[in-house]
PDB file of N, CA and C in Angstrom:
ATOM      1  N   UNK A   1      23.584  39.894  52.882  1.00  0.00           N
ATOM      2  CA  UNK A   1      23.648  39.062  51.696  1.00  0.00           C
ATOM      3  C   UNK A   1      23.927  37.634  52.156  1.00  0.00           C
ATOM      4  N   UNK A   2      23.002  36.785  51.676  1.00  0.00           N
ATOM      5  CA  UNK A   2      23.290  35.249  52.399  1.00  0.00           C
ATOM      6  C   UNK A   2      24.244  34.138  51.343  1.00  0.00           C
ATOM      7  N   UNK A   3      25.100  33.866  51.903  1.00  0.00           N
ATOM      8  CA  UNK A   3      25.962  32.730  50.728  1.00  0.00           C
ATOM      9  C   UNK A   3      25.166  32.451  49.795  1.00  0.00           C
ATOM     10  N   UNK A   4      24.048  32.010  49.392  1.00  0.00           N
ATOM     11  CA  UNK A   4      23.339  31.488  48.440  1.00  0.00           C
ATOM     12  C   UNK A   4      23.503  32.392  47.108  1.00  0.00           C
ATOM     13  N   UNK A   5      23.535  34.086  47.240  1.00  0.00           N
ATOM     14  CA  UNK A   5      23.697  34.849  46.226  1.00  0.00           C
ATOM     15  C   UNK A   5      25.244  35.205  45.657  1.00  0.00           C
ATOM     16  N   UNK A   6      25.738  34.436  46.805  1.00  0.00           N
ATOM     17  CA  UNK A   6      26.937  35.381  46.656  1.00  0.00           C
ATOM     18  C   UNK A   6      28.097  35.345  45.530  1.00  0.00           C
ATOM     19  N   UNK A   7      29.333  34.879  45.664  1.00  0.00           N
ATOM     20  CA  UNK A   7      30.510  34.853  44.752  1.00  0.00           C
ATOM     21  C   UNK A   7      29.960  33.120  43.943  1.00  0.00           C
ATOM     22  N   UNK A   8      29.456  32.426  45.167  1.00  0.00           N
ATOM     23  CA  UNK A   8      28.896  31.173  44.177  1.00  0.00           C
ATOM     24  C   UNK A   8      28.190  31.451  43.014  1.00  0.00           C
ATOM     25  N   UNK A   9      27.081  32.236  43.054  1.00  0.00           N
ATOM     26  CA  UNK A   9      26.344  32.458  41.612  1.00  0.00           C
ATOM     27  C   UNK A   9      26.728  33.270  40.970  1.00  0.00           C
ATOM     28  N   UNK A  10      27.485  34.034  41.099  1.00  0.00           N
ATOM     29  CA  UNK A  10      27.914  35.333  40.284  1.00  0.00           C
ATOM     30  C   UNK A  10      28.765  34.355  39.248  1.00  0.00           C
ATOM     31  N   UNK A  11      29.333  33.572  39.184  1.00  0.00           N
ATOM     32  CA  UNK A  11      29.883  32.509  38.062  1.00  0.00           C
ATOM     33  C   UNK A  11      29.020  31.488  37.851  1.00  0.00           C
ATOM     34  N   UNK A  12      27.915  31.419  37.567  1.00  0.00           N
ATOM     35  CA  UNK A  12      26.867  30.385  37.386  1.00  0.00           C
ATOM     36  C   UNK A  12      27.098  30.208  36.044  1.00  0.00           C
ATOM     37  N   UNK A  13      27.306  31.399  34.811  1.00  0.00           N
ATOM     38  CA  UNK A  13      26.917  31.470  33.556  1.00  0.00           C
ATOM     39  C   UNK A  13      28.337  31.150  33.330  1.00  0.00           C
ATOM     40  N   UNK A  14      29.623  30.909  33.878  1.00  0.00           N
ATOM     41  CA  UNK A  14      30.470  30.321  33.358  1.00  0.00           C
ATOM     42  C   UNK A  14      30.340  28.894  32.773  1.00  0.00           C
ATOM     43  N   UNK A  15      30.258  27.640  33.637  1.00  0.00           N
ATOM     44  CA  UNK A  15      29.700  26.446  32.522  1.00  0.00           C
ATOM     45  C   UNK A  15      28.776  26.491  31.219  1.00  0.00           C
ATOM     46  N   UNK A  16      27.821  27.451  30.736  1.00  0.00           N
ATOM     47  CA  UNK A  16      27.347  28.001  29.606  1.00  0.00           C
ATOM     48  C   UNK A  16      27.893  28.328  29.140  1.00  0.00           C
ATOM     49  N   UNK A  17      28.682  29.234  28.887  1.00  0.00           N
ATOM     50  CA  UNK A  17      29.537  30.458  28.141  1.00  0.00           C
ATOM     51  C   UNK A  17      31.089  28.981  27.671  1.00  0.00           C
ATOM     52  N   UNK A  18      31.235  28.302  28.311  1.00  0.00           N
ATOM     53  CA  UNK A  18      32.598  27.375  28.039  1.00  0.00           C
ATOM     54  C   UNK A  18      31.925  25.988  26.833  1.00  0.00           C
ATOM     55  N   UNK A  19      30.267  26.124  27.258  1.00  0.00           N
ATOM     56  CA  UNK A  19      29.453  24.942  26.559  1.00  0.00           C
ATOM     57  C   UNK A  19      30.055  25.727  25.135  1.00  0.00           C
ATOM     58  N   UNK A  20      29.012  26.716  24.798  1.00  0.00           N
ATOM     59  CA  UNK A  20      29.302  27.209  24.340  1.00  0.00           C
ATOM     60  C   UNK A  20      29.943  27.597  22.797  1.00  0.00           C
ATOM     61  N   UNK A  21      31.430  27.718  23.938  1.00  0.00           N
ATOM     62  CA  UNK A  21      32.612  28.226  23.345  1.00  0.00           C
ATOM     63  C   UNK A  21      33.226  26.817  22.606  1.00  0.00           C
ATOM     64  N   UNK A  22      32.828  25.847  23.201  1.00  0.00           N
ATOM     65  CA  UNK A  22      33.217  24.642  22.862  1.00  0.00           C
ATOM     66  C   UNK A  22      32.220  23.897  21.708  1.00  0.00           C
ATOM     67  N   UNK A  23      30.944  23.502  21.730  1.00  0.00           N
ATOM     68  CA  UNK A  23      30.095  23.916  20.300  1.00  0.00           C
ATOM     69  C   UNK A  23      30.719  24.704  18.808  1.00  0.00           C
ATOM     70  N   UNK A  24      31.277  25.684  19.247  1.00  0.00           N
ATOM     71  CA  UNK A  24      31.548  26.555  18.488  1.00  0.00           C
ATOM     72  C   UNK A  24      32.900  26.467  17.490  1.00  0.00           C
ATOM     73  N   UNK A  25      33.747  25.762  18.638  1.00  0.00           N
ATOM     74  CA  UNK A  25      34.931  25.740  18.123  1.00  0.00           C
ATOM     75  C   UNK A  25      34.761  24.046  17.860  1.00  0.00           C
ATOM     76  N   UNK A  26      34.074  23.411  17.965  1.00  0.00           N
ATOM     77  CA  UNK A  26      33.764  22.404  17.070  1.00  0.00           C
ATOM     78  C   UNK A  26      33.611  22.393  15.444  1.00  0.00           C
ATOM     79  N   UNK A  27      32.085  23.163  15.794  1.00  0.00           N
ATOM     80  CA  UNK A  27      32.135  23.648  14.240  1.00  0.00           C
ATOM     81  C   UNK A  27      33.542  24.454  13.307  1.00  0.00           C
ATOM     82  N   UNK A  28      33.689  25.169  14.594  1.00  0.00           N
ATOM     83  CA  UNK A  28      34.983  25.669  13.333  1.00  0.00           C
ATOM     84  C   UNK A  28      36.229  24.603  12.898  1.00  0.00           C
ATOM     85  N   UNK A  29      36.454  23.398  14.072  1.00  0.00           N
ATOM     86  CA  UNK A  29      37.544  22.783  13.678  1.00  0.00           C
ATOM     87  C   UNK A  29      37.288  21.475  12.937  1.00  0.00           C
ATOM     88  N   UNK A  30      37.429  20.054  14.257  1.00  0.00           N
ATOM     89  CA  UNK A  30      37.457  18.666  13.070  1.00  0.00           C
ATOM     90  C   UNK A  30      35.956  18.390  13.062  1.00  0.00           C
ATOM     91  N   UNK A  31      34.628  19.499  13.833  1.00  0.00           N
ATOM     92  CA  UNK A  31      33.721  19.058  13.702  1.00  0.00           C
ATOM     93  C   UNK A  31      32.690  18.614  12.061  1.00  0.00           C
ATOM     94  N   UNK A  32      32.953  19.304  11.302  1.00  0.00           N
ATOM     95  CA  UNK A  32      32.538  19.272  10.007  1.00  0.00           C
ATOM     96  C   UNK A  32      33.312  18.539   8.596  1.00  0.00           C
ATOM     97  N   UNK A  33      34.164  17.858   9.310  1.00  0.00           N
ATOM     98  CA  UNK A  33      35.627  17.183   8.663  1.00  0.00           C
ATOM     99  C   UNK A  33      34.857  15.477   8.231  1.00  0.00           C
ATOM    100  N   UNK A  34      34.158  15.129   8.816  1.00  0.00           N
ATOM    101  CA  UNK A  34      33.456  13.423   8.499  1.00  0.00           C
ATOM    102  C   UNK A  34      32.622  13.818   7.253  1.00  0.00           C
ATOM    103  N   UNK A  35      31.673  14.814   7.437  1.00  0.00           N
ATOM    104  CA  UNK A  35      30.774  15.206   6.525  1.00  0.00           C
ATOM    105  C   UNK A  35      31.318  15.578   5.012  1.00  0.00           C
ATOM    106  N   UNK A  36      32.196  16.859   5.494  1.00  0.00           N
ATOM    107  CA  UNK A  36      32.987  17.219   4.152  1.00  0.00           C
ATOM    108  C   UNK A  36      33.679  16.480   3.600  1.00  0.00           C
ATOM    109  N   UNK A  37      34.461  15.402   3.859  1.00  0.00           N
ATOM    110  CA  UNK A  37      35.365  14.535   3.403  1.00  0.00           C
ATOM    111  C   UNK A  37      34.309  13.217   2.690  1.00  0.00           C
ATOM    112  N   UNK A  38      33.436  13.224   3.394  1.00  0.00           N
ATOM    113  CA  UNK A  38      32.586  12.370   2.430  1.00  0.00           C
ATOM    114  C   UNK A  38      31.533  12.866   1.573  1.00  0.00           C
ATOM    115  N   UNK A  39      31.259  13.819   1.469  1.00  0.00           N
ATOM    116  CA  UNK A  39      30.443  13.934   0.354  1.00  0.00           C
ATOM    117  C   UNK A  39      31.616  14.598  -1.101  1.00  0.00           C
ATOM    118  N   UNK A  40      33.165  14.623  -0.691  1.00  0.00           N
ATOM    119  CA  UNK A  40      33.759  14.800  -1.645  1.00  0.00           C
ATOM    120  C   UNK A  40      34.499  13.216  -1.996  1.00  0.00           C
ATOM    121  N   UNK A  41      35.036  12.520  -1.041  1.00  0.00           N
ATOM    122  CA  UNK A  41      35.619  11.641  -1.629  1.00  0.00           C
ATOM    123  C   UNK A  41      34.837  10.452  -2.333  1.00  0.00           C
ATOM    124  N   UNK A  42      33.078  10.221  -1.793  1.00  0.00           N
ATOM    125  CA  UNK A  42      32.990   9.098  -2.492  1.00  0.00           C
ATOM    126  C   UNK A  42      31.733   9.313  -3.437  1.00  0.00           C
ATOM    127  N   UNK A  43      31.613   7.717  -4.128  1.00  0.00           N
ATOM    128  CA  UNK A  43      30.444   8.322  -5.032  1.00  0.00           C
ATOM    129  C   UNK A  43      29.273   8.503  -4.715  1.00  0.00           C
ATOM    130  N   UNK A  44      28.355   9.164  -5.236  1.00  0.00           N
ATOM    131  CA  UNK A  44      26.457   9.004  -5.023  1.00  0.00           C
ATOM    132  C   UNK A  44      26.191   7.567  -4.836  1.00  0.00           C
ATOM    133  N   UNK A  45      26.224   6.682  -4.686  1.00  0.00           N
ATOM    134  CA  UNK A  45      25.665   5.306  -5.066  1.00  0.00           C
ATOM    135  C   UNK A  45      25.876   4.995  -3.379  1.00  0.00           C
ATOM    136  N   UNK A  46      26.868   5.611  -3.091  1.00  0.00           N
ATOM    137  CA  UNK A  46      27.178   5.011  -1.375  1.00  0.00           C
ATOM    138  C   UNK A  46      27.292   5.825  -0.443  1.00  0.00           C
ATOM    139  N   UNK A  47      27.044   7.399  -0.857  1.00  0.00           N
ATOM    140  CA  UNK A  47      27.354   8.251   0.250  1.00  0.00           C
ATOM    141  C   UNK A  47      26.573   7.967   1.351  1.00  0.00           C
ATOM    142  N   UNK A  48      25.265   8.036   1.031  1.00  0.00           N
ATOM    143  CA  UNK A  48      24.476   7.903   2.035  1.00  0.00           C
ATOM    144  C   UNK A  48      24.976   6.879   2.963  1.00  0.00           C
ATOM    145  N   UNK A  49      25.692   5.371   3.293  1.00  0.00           N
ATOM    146  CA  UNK A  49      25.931   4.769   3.668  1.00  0.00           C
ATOM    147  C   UNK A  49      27.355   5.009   4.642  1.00  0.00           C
ATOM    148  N   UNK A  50      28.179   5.667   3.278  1.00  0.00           N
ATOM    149  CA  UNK A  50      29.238   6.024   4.176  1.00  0.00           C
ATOM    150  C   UNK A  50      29.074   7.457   5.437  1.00  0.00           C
ATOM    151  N   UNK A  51      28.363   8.636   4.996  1.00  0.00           N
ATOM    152  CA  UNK A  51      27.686   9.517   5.530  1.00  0.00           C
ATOM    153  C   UNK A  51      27.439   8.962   7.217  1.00  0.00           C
ATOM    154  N   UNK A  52      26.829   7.520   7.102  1.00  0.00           N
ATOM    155  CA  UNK A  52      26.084   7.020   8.393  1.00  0.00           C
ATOM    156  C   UNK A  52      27.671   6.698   9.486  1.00  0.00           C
ATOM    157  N   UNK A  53      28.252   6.018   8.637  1.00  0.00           N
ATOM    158  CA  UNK A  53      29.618   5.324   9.204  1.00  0.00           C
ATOM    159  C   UNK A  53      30.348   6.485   9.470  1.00  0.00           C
ATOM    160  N   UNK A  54      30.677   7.787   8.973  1.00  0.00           N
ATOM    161  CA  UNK A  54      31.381   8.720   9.471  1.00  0.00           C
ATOM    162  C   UNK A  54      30.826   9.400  10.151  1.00  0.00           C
ATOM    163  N   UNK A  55      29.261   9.656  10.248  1.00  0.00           N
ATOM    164  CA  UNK A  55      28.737  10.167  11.594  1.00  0.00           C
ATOM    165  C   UNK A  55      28.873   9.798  12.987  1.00  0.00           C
ATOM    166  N   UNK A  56      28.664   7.984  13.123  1.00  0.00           N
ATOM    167  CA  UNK A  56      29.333   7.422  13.878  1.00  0.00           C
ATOM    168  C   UNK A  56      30.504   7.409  14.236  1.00  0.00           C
ATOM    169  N   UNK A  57      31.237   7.511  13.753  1.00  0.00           N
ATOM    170  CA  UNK A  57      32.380   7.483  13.950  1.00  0.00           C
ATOM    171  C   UNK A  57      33.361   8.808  14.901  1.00  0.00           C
ATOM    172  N   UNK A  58      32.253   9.665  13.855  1.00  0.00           N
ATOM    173  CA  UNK A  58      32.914  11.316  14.357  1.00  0.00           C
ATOM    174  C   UNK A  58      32.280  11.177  15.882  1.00  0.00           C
ATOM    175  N   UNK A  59      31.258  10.829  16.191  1.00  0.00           N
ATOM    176  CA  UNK A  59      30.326  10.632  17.689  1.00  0.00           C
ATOM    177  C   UNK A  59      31.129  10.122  18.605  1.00  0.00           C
ATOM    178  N   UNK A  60      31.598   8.096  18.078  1.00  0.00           N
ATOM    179  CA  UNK A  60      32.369   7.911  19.020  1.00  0.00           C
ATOM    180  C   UNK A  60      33.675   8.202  19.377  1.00  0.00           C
ATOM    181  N   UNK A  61      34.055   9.123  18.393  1.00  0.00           N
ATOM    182  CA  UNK A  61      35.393   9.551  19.029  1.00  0.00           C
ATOM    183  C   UNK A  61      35.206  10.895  19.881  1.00  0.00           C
ATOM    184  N   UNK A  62      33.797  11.456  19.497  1.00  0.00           N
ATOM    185  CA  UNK A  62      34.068  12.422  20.545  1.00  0.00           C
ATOM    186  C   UNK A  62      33.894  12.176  21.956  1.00  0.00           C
ATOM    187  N   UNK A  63      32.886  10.871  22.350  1.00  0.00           N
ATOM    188  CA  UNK A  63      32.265  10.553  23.213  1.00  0.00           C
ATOM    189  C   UNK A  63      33.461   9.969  23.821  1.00  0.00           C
ATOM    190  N   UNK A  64      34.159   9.319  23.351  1.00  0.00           N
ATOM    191  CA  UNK A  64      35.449   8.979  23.871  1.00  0.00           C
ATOM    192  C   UNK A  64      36.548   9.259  24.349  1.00  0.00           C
ATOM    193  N   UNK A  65      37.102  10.916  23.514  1.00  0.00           N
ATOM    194  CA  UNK A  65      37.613  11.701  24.290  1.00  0.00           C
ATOM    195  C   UNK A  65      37.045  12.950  25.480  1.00  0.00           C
ATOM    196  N   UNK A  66      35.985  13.051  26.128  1.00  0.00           N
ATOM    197  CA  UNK A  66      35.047  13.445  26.860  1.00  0.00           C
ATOM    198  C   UNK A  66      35.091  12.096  28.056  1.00  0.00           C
ATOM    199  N   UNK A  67      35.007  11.134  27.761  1.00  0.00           N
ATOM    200  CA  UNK A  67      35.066  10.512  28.495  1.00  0.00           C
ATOM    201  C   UNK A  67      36.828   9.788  29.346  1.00  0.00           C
ATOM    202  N   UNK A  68      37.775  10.072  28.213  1.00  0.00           N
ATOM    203  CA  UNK A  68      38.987  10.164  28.923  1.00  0.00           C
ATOM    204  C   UNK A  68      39.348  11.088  29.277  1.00  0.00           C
ATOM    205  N   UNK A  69      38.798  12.137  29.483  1.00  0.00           N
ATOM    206  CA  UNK A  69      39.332  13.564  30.189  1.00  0.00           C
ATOM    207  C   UNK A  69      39.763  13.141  31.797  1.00  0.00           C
ATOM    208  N   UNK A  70      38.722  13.101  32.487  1.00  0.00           N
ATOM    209  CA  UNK A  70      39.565  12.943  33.961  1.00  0.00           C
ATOM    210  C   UNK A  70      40.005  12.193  34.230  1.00  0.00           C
ATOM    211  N   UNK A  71      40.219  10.606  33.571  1.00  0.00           N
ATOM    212  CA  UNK A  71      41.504   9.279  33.881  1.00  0.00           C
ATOM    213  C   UNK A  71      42.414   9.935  33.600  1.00  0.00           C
ATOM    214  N   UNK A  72      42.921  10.509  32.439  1.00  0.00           N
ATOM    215  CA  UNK A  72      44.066  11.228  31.871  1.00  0.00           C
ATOM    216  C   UNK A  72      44.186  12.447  32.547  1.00  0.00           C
ATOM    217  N   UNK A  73      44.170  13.459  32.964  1.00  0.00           N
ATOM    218  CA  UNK A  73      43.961  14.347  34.023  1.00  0.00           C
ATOM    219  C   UNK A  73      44.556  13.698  34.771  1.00  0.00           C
ATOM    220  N   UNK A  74      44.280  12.883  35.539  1.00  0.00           N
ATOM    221  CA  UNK A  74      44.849  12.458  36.376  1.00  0.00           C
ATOM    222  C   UNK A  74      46.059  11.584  36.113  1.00  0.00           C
ATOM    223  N   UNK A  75      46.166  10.717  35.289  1.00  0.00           N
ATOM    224  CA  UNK A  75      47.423  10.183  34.855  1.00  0.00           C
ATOM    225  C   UNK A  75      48.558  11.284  34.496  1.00  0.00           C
ATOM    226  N   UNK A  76      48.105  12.122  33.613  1.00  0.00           N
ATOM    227  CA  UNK A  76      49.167  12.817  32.994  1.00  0.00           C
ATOM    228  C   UNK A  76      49.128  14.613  33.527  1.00  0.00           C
ATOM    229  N   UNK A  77      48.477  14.880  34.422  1.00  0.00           N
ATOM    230  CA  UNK A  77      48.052  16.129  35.141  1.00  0.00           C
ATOM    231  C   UNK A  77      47.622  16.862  34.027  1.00  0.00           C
ATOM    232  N   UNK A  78      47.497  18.273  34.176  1.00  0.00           N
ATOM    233  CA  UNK A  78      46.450  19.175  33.123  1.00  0.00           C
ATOM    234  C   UNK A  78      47.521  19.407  32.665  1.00  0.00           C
ATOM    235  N   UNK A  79      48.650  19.699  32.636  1.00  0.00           N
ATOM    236  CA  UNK A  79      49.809  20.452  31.920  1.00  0.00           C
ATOM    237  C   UNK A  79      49.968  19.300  30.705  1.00  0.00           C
ATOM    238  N   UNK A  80      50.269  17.646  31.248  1.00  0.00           N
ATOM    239  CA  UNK A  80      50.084  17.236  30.514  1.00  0.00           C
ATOM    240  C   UNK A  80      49.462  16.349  29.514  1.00  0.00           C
ATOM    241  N   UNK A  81      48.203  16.637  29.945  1.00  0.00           N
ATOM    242  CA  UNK A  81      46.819  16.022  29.245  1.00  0.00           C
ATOM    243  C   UNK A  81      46.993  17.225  27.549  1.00  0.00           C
ATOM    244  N   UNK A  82      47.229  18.483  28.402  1.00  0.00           N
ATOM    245  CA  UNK A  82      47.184  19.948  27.318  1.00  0.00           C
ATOM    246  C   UNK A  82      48.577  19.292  26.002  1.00  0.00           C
ATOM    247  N   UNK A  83      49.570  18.960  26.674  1.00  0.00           N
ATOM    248  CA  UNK A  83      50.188  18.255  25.675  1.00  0.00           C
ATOM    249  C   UNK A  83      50.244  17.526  24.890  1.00  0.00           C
ATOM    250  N   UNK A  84      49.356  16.253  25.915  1.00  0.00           N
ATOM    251  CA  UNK A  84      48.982  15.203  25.032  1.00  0.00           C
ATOM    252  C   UNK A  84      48.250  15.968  23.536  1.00  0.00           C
ATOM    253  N   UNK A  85      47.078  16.345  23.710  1.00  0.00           N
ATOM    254  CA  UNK A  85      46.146  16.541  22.975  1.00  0.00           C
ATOM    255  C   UNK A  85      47.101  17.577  21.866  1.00  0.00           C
ATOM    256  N   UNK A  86      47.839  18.617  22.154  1.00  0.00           N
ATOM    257  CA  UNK A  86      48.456  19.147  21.076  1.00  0.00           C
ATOM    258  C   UNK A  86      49.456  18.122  20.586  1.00  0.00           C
ATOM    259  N   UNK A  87      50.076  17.366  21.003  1.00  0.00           N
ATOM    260  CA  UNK A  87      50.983  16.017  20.248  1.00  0.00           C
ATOM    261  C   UNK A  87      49.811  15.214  18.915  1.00  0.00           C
ATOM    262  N   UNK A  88      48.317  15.220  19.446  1.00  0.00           N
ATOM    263  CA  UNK A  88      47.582  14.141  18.946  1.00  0.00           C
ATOM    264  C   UNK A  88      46.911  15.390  17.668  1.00  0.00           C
ATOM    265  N   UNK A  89      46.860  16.558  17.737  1.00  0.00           N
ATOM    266  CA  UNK A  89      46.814  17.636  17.024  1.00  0.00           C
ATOM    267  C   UNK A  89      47.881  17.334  15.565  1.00  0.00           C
ATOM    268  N   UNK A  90      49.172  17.990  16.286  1.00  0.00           N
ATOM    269  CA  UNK A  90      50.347  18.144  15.599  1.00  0.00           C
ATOM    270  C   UNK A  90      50.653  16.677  14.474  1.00  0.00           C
ATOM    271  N   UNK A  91      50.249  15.669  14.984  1.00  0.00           N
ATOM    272  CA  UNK A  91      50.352  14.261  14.461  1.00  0.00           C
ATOM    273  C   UNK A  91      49.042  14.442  13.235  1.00  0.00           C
ATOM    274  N   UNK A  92      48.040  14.847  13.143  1.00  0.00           N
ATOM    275  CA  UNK A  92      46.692  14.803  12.684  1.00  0.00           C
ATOM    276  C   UNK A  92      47.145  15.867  11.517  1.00  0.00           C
ATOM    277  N   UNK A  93      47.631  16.887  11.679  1.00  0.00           N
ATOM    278  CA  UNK A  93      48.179  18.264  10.574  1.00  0.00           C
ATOM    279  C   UNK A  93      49.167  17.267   9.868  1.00  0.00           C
ATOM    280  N   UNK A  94      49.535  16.576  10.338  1.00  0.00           N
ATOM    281  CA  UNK A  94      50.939  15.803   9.233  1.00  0.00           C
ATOM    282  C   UNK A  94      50.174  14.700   8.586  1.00  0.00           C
ATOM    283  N   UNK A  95      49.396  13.827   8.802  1.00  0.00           N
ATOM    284  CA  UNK A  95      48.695  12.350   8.450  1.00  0.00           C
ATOM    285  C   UNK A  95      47.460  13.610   7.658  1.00  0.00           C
ATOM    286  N   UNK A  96      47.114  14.621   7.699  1.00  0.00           N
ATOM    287  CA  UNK A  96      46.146  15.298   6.613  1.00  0.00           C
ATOM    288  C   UNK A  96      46.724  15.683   5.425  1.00  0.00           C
ATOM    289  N   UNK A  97      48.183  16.640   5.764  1.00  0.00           N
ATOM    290  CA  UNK A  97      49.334  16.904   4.913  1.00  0.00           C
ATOM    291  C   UNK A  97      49.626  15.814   3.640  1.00  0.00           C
ATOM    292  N   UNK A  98      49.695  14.209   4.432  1.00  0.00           N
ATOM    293  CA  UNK A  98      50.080  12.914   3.775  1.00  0.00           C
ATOM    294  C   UNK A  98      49.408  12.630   2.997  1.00  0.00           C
ATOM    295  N   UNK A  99      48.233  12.552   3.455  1.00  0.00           N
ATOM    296  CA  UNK A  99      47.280  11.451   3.097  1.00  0.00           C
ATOM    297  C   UNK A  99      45.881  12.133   2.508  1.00  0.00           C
ATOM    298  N   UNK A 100      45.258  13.213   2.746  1.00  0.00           N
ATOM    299  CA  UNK A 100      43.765  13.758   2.359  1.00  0.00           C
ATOM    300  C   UNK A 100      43.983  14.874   1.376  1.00  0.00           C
ATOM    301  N   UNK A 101      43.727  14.386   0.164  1.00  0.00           N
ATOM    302  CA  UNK A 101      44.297  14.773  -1.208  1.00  0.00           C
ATOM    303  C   UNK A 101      42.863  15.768  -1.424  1.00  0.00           C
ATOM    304  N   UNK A 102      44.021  16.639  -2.102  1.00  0.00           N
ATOM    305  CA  UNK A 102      42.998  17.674  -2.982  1.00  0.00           C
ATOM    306  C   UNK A 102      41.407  17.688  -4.392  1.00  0.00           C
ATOM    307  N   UNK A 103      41.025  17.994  -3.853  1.00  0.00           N
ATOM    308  CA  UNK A 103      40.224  17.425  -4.734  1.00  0.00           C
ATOM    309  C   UNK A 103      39.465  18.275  -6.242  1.00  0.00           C
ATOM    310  N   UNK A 104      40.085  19.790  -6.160  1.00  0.00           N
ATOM    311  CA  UNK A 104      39.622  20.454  -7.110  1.00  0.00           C
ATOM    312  C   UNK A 104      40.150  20.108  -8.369  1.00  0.00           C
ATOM    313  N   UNK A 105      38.891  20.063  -9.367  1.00  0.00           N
ATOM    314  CA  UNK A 105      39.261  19.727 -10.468  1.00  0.00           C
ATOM    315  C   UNK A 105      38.855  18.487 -10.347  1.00  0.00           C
ATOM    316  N   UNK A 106      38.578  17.376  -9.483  1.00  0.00           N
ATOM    317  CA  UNK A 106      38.032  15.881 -10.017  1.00  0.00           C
ATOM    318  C   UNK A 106      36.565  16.346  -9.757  1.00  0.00           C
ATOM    319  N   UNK A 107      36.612  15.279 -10.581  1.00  0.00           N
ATOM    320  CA  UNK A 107      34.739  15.075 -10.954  1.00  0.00           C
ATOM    321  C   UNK A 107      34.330  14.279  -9.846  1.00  0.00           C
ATOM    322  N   UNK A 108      33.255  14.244  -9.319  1.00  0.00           N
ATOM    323  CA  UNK A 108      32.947  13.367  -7.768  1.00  0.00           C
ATOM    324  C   UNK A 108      31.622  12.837  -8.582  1.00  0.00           C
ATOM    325  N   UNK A 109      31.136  11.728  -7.718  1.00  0.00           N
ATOM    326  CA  UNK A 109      29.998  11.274  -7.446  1.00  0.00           C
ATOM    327  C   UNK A 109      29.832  10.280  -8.783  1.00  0.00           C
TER     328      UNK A 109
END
């Protein structure tokens, strides 16, 4: 058996399987949160506009945290990069709690 087959490829389909898993748990978490929040909070006359601005928005923040992964990694090691991000979590459940009001029962659009 020559290195080429060996323990190297037998984990090939790991970076897939993590793509993935990560896609996935997008959708299930703040990925669908720009969209939903605007087609409830504002009216027909501007969604479309705002729609554009929270797409952007949701983009560059993801592109942004993807792109501070290994400065931070390295600043704050993995133990606490994993912290950071549950601190920036835990902060986000309280400022939603505060601030992103219920909306059943109003009339939209």
């Amino acid at each position: 058996m020559s290195f080429r087959y060996g323990i190297e490829n037998s984990f090939s389909w790991v970076p897939t399987a993590c793509l993935m898993v990560c896609a996935y748990g997008s959708s299930l978490g703040i990925g669908p949160i720009p969209w939903l929040l605007s087609a409830e909070y504002f009216p027909t006359t501007i969604r479309p506009q705002v729609l554009a601005i929270c797409s952007i928005s949701a983009n560059i923040m993801t592109i942004t945290a993807l792109q501070l992964y290994s400065p931070l990694k390295v600043l704050l090691s993995q133990a606490g990069l994993y912290w950071c991000y549950a601190s920036f979590s835990a902060v986000g459940v309280l400022y939603t709690l505060a601030f992103v009001y219920e909306t059943k029962g109003i009339s939209i659009g």
